[in-house]
N, C-alpha and C. Protein backbone atom coordinates (compact mmCIF):
# COMPACT_ATOMS: atom_id res chain seq x y z
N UNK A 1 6.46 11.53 -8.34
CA UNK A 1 7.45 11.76 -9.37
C UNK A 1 7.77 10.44 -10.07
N UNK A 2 7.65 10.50 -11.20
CA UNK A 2 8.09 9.49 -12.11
C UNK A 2 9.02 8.90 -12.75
N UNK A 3 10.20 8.60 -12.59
CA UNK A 3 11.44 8.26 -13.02
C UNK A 3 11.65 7.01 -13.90
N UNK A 4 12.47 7.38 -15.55
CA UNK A 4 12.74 6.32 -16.32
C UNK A 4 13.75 5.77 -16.60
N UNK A 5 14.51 4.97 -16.92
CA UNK A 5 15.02 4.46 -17.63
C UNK A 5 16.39 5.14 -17.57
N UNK A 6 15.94 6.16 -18.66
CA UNK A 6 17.11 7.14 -18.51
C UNK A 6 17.82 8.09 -17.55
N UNK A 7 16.84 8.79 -16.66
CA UNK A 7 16.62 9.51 -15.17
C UNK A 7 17.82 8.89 -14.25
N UNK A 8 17.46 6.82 -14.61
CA UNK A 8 18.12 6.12 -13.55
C UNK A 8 19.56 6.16 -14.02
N UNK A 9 20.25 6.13 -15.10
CA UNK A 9 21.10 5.81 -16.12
C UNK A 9 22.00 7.62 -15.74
N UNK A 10 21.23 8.27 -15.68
CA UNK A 10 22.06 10.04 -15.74
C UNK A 10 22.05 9.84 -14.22
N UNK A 11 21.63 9.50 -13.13
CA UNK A 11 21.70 9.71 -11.50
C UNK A 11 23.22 8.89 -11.32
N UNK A 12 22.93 7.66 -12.08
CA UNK A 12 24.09 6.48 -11.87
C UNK A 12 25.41 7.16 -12.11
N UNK A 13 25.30 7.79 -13.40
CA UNK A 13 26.33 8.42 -13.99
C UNK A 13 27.00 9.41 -13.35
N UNK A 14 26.09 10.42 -13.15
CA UNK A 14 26.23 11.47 -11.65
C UNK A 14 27.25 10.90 -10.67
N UNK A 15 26.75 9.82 -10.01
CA UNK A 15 27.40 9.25 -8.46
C UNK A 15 28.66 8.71 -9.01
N UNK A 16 28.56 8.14 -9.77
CA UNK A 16 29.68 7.12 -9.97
C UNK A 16 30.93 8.37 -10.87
N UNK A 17 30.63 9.34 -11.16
CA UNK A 17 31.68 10.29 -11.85
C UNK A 17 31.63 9.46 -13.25
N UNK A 18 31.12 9.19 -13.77
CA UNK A 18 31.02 8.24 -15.02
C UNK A 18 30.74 8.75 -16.38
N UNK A 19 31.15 8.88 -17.87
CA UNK A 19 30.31 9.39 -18.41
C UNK A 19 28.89 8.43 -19.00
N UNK A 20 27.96 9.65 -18.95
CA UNK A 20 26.22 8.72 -19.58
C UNK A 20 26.63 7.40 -20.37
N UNK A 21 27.59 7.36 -21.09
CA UNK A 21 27.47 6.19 -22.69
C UNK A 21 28.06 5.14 -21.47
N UNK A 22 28.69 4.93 -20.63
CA UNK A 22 28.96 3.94 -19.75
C UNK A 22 28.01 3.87 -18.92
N UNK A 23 27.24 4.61 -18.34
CA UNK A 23 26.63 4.19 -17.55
C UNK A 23 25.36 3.31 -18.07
N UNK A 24 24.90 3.80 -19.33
CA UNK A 24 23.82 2.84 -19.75
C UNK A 24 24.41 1.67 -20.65
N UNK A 25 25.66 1.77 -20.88
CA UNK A 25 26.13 0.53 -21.24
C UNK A 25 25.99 -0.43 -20.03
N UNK A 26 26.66 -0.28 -18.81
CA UNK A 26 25.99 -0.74 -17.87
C UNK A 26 24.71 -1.24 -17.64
N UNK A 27 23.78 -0.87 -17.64
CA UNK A 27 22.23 -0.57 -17.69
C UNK A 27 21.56 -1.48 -18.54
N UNK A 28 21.98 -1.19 -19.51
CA UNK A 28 21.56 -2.14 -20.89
C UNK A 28 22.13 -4.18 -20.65
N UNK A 29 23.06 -3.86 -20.19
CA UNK A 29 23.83 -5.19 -19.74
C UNK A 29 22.94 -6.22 -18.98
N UNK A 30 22.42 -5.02 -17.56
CA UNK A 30 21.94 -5.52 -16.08
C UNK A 30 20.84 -5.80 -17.04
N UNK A 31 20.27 -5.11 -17.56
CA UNK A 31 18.57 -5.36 -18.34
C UNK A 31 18.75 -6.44 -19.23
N UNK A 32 19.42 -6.80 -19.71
CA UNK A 32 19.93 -7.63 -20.99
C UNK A 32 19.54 -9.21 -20.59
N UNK A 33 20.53 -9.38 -19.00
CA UNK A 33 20.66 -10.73 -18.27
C UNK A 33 19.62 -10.88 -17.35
N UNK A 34 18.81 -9.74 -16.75
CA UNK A 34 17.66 -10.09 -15.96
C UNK A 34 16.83 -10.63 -17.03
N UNK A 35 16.52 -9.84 -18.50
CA UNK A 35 15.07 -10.52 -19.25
C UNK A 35 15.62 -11.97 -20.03
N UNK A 36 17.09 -12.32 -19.80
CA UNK A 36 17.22 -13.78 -20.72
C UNK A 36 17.04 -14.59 -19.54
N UNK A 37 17.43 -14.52 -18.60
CA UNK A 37 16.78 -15.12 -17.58
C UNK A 37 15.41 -15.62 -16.87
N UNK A 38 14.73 -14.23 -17.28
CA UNK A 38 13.50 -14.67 -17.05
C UNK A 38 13.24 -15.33 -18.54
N UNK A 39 13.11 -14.83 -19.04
CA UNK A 39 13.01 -15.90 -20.61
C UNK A 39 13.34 -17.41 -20.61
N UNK A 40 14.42 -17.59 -19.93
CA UNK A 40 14.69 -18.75 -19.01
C UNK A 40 13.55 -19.60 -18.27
N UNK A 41 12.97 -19.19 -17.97
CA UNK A 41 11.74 -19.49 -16.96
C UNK A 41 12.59 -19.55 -15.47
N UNK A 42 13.36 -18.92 -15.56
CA UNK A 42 14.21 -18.88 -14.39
C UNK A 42 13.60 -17.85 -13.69
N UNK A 43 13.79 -17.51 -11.92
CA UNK A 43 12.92 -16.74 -11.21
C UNK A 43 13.83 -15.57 -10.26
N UNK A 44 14.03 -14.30 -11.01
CA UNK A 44 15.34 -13.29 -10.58
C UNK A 44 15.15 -12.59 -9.17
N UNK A 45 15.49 -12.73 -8.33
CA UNK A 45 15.03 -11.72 -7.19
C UNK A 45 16.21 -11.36 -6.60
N UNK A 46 15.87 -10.03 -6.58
CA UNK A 46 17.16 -8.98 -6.40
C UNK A 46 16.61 -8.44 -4.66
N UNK A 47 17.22 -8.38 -3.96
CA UNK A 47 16.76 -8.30 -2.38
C UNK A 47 16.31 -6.98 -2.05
N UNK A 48 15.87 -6.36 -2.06
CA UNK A 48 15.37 -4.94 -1.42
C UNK A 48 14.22 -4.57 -2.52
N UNK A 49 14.09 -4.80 -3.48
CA UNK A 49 13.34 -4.29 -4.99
C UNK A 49 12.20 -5.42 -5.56
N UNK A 50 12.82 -6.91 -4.92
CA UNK A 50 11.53 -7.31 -5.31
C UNK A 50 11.74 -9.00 -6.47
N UNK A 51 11.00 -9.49 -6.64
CA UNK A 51 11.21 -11.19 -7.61
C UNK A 51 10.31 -10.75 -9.04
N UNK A 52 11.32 -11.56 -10.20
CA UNK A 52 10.68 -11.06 -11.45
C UNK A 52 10.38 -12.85 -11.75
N UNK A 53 9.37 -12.92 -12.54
CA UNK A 53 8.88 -14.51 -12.63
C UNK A 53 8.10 -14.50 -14.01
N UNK A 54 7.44 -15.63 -14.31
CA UNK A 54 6.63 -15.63 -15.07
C UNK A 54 5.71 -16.66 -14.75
N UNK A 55 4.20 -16.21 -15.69
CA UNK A 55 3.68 -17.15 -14.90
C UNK A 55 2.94 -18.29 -16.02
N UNK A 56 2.69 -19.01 -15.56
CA UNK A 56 2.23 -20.47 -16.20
C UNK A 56 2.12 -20.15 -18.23
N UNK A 57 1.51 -18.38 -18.36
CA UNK A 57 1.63 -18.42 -19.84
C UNK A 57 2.54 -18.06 -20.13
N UNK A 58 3.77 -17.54 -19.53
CA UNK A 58 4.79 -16.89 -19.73
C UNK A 58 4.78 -15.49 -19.85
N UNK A 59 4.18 -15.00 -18.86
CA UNK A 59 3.59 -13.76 -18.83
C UNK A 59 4.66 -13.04 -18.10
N UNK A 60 5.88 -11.99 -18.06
CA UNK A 60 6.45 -11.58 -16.68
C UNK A 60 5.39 -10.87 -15.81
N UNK A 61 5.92 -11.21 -14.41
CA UNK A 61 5.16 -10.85 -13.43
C UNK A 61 6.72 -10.26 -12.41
N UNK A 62 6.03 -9.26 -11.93
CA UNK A 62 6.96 -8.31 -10.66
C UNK A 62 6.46 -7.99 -9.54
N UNK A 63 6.68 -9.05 -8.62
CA UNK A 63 6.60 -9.21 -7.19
C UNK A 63 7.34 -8.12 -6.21
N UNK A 64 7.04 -6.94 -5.68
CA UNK A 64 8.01 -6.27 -4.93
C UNK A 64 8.33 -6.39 -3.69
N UNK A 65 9.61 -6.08 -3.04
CA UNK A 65 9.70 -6.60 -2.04
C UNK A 65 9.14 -6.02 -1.02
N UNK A 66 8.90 -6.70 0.22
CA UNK A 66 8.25 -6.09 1.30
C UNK A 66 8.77 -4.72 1.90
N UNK A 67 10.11 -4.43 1.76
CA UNK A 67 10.44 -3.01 2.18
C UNK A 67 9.66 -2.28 0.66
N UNK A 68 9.80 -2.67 -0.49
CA UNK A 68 8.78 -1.52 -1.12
C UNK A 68 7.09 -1.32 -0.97
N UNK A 69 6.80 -2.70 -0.47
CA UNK A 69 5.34 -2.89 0.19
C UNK A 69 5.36 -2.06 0.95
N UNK A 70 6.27 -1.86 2.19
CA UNK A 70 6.64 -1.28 2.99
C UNK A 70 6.35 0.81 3.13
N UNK A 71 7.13 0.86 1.99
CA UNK A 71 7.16 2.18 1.96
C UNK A 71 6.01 3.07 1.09
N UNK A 72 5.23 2.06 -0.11
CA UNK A 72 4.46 2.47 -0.68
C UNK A 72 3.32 2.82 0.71
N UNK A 73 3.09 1.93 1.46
CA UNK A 73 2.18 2.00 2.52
C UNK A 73 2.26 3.19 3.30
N UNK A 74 3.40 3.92 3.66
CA UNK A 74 4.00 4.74 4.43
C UNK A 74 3.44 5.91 3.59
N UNK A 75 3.18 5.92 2.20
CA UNK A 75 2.59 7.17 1.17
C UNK A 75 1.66 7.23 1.08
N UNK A 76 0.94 6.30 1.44
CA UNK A 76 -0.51 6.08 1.31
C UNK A 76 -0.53 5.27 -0.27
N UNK A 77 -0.09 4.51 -0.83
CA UNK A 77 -0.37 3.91 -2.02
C UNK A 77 -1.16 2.44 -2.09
N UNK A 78 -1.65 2.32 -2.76
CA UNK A 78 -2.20 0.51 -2.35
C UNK A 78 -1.28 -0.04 -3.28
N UNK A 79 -1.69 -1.47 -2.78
CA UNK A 79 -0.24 -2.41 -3.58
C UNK A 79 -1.00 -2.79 -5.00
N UNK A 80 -0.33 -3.33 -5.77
CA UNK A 80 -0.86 -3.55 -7.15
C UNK A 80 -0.90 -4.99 -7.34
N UNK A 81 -0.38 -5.82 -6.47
CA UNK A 81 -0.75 -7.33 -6.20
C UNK A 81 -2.13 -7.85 -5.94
């Protein structure tokens, strides 16, 4: 199953009793400061999900973390590293 963007933004909204226009205001925010950061050449890693980087051309690159190494393995998936 494939989940986007928005999927994540209406679940959030769901839990939190929130309406949608806040929750992706939210959303838009978190996304906003992770990519000026990496734009930064700065290196974001959020603990369970994984390190966002770039590399020597300024390419982003998404390192996941070992519990998602973890569980992709558990599905039978290969890693994409």
């Amino acid at each position: 199953m494939k989940v986007n963007k928005n999927d994540l933004i209406r679940e959030y909204a769901e839990k939190e009793k929130i309406p949608f226009s806040k929750s992706k205001k939210h959303f838009n925010k978190i996304f906003k400061l992770l990519s000026q950061e990496i734009k930064k050449g700065n290196t974001v890693m959020i603990s369970g999900l994984g390190r966002f980087d770039t590399d020597e051309e300024g390419r982003r690159i998404f390192k996941p973390s070992m519990i998602l190494k973890y569980e992709d393995e558990k599905r039978g998936k290969k890693n994409s590293e």
